[in-house]
Protein backbone atom coordinates (compact mmCIF):
# COMPACT_ATOMS: atom_id res chain seq x y z
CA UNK A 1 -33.08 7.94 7.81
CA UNK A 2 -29.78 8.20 5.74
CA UNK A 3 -29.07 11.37 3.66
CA UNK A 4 -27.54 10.63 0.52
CA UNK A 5 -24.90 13.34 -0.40
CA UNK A 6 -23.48 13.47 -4.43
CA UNK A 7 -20.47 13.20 -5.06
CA UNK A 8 -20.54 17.26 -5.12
CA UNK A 9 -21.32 17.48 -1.33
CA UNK A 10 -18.48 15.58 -1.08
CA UNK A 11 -15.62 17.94 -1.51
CA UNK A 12 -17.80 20.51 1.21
CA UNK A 13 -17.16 18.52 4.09
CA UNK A 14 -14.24 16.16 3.25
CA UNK A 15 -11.71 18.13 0.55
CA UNK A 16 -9.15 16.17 -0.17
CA UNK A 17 -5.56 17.40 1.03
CA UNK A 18 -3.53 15.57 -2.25
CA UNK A 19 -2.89 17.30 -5.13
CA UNK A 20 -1.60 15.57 -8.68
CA UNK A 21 -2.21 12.17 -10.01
CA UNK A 22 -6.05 11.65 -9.89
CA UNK A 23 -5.88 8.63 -6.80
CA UNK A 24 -9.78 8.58 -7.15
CA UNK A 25 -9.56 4.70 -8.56
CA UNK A 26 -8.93 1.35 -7.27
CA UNK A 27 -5.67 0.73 -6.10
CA UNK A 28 -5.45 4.21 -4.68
CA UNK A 29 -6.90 6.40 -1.66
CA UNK A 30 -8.78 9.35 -0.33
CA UNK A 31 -7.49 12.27 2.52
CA UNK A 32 -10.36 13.72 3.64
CA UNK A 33 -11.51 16.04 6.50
CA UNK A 34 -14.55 15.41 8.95
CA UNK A 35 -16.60 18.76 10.39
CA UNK A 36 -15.93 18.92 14.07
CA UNK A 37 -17.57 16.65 16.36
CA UNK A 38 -18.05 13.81 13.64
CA UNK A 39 -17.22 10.47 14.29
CA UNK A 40 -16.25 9.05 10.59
CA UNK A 41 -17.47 5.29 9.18
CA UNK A 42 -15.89 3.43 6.34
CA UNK A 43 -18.39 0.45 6.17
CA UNK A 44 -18.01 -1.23 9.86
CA UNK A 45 -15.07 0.14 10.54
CA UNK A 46 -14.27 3.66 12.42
CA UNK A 47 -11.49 5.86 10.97
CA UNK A 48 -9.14 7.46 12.82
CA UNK A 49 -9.05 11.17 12.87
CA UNK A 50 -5.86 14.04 13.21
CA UNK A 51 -6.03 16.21 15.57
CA UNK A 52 -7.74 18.73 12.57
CA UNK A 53 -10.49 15.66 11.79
CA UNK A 54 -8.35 14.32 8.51
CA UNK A 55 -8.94 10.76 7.93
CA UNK A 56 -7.39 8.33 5.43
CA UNK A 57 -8.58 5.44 3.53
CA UNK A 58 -7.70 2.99 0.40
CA UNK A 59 -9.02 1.50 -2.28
CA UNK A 60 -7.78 -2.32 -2.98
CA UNK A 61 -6.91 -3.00 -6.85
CA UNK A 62 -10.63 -4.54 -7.79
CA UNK A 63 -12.53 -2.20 -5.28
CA UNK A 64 -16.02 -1.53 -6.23
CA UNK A 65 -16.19 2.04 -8.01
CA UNK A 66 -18.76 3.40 -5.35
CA UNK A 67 -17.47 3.75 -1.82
CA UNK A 68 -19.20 4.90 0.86
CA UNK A 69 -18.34 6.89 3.72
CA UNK A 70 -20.41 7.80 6.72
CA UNK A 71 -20.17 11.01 8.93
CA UNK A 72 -21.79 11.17 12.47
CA UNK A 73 -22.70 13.97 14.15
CA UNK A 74 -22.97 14.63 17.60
CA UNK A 75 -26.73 14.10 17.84
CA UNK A 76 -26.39 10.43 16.26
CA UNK A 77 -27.53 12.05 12.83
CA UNK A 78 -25.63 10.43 9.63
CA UNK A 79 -24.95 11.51 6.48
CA UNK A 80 -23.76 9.28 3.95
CA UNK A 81 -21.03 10.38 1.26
CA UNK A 82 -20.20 8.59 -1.58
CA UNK A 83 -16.83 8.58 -3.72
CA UNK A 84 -16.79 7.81 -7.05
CA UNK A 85 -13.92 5.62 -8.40
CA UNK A 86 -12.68 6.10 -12.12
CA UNK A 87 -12.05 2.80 -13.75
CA UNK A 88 -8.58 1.33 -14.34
CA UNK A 89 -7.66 -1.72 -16.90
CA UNK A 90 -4.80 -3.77 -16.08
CA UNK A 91 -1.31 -5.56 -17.68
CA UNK A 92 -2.49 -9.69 -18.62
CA UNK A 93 -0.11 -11.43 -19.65
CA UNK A 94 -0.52 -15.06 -20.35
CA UNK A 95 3.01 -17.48 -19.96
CA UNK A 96 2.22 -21.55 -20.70
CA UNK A 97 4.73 -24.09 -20.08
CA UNK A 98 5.42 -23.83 -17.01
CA UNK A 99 7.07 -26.59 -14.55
CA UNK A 100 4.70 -28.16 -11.85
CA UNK A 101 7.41 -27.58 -9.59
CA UNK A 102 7.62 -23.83 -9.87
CA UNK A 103 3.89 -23.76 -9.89
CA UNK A 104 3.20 -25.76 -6.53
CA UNK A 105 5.51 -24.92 -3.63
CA UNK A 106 6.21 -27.99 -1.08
CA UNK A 107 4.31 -28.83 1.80
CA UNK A 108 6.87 -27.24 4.54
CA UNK A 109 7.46 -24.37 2.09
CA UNK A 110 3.39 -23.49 2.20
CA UNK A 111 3.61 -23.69 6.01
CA UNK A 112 6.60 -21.54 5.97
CA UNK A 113 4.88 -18.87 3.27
CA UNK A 114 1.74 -19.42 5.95
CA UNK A 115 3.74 -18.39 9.20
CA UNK A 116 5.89 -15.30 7.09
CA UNK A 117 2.19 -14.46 5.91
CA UNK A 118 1.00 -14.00 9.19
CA UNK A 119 4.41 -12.12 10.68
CA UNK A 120 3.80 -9.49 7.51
CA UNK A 121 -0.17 -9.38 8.40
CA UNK A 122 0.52 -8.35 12.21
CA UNK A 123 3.37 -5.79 11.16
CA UNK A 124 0.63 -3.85 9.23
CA UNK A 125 -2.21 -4.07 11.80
CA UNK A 126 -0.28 -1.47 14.28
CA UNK A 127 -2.56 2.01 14.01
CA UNK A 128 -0.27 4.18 15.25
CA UNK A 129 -0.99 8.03 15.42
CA UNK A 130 1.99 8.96 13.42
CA UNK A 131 1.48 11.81 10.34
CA UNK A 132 3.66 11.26 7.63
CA UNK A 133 1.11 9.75 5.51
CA UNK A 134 -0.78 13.42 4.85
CA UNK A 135 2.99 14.66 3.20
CA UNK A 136 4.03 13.95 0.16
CA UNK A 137 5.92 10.96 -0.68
CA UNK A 138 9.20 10.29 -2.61
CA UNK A 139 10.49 7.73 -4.77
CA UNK A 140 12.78 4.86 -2.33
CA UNK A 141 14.93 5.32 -5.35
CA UNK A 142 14.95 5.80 -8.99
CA UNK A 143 15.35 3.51 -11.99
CA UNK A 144 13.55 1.99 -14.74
CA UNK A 145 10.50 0.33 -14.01
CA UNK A 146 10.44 -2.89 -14.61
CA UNK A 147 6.99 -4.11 -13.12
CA UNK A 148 3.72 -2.18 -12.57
CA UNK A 149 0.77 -2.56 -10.03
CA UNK A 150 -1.96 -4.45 -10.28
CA UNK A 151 -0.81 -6.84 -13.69
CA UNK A 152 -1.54 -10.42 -13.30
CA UNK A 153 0.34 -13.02 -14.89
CA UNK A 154 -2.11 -16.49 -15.78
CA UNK A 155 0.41 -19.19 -16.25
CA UNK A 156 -0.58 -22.85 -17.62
CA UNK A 157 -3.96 -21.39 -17.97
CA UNK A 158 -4.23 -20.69 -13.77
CA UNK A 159 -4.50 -17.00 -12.46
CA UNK A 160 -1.79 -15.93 -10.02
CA UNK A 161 -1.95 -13.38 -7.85
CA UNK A 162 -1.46 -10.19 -9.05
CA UNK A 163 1.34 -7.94 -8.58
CA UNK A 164 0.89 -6.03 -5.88
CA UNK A 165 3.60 -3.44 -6.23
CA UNK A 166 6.12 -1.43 -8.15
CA UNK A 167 9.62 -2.91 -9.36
CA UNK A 168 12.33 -0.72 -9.94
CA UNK A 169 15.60 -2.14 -12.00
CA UNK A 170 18.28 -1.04 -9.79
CA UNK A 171 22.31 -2.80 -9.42
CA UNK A 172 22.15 -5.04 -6.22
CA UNK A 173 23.52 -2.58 -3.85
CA UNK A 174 21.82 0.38 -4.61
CA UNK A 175 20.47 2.39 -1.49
CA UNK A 176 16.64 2.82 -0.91
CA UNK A 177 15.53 5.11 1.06
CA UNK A 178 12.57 5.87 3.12
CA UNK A 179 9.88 7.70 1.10
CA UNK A 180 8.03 9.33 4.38
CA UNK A 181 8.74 9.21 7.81
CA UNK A 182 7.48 6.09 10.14
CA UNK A 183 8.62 3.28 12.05
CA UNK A 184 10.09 0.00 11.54
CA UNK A 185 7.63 -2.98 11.72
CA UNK A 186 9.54 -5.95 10.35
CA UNK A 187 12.95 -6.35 9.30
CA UNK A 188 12.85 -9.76 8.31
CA UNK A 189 16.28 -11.71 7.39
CA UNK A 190 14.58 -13.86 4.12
CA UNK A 191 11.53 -14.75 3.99
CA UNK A 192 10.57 -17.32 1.39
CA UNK A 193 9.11 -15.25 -1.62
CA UNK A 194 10.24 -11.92 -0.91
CA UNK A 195 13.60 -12.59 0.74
CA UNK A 196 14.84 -9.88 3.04
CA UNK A 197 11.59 -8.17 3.71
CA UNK A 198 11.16 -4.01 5.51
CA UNK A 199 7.82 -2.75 6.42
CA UNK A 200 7.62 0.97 7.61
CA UNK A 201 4.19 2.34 9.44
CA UNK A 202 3.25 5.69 8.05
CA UNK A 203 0.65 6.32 10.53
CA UNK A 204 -3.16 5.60 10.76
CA UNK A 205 -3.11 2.04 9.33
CA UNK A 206 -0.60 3.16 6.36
CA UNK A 207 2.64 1.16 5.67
CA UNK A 208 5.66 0.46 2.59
CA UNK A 209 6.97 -2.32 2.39
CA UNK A 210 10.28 -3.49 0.68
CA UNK A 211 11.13 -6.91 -0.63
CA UNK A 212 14.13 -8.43 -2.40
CA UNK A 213 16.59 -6.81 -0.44
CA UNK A 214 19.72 -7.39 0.10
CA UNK A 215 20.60 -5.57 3.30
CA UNK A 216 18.53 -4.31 5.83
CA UNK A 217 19.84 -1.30 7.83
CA UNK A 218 17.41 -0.43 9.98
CA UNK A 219 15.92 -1.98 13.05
CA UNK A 220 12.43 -3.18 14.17
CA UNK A 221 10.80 -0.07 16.56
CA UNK A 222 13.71 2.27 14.88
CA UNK A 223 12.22 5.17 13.72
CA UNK A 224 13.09 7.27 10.52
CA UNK A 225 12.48 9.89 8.47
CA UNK A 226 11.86 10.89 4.89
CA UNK A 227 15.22 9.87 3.06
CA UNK A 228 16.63 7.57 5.17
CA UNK A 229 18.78 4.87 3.79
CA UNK A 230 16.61 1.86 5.12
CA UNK A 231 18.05 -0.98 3.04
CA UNK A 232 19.71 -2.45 -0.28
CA UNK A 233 18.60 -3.56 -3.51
CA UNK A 234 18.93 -7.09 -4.12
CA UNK A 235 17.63 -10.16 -5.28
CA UNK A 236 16.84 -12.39 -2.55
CA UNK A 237 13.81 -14.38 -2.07
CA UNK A 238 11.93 -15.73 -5.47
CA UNK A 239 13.66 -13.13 -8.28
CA UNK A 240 15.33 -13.54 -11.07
CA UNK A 241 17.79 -10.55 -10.82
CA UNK A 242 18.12 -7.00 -8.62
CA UNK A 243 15.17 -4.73 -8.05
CA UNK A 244 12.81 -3.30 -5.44
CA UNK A 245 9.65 -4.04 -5.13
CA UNK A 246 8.00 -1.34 -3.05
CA UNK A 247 4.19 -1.83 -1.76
CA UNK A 248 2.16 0.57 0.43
CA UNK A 249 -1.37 -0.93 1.85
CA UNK A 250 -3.78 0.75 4.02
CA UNK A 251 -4.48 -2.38 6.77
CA UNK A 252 -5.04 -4.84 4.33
CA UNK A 253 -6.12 -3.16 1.49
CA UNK A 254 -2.89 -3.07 -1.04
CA UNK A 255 -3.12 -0.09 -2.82
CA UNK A 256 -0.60 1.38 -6.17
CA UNK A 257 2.89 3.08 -4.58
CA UNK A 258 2.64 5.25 -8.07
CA UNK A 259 -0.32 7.35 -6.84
CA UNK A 260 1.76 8.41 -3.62
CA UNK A 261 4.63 10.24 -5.22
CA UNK A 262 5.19 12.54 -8.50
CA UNK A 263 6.40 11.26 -11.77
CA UNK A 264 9.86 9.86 -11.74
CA UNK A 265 12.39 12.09 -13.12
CA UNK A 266 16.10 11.67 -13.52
């Protein structure tokens, strides 16, 4: 028989280890820390634990605001926890007029986008046992921000896929550096929406990824550290001028680069 545990109970057994913005929410993520001996459930799917029992997971932009998380103990005995998400609203913007050719790529460029798809999907399946994720994070660079997570843009009436990231204004040029430590999954030469294209693992199923570039100088398997110069800005792939767009997910879940590092200051 399950034990369910309020959200209370909760912060006994699994306090979380980040401090600041409240990442409680979809689009964000929970550190938490097993008792010894626990195996730790999220759904079907066994997290993996530090060598102290910490576990991360994330929360994709329209997750449900109850998540559930179960602890096992050695004598097969579960408890289940349950995290309450606060609600979030996000940027709509409707466009019309749009050109049928901007709106429906060609046949070879959907297989391409298909085959890139799959290249970015494999690059952020590694589960390596790497740390940096439980430190804080810092901004790959700083500028004005010119495009927010999780706003959608419904053009000629049709929903498109929502922005997935943040975009920071920056001259083409610019440096970006790493915001945590990890290692080099993809450094991709142009890919067909997000042109040059960098995807870091953070450890335990986290990884950034950096789009629009225009230089990558880093190397697939390279490792690096927090601050870095890994790339570029620039304006390559489907863009109308220079910026990054930075994106962290958790396997496949894309979750808000904003609720990984401190305000931005000058």
């Amino acid at each position: 028989m399950k034990l369910v545990f309020i959200f209370f109970f909760l912060f006994v057994f699994c306090p979380p280890v980040r401090a600041g913005e409240n990442s409680l929410q979809p689009g964000g993520f929970y550190i938490g820390q097993a008792p010894d001996g626990n195996r730790v459930f999220y759904g079907d799917r066994p997290l993996q634990l530090t060598t102290d029992n910490r576990f991360l997971l994330g929360f994709g932009r329209d997750a449900d605001l109850q998540q559930h998380i179960s602890l096992v103990d050695t004598n097969g005995r579960e408890r289940v926890l349950t995290l309450q998400l606060q609600p979030r609203n996000y940027q709509i913007e409707k466009v019309d007029g749009i050109s049928k050719k901007m709106m429906e790529p060609s046949t070879a460029d959907l297989r391409r986008i298909r085959h890139e798809a799959n290249q970015v999907w494999n690059a952020r399946q590694q589960l390596s046992q790497r740390m940096p994720f439980s430190e804080p994070f810092i901004w790959p660079l700083k500028g004005r921000i010119s495009g927010i997570y999780g706003s959608q843009r419904i053009l000629n009436g049709e929903p498109r896929r929502p922005h997935f990231g943040v975009d920071i204004a920056a001259p083409a040029g610019t440096p970006v550096v790493a915001p945590a430590g990890g290692i080099v999954r993809l450094a991709h030469p142009g890919m067909f929406s997000s042109g040059k294209t960098l995807i870091i693992d953070h450890g335990f199923g986290l990884s950034s990824s950096f789009l629009h570039l225009s230089k990558i100088l880093v190397k697939e398997g390279q490792p690096v550290r927090q601050g870095d110069r890994i790339a570029l800005v620039g304006a390559s792939g489907r863009v109308t001028g220079p910026h990054l767009d930075w994106r962290i997910n958790w396997f496949d879940q894309r979750l808000d680069p904003k609720l990984w590092v401190p305000p931005m200051t000058p």
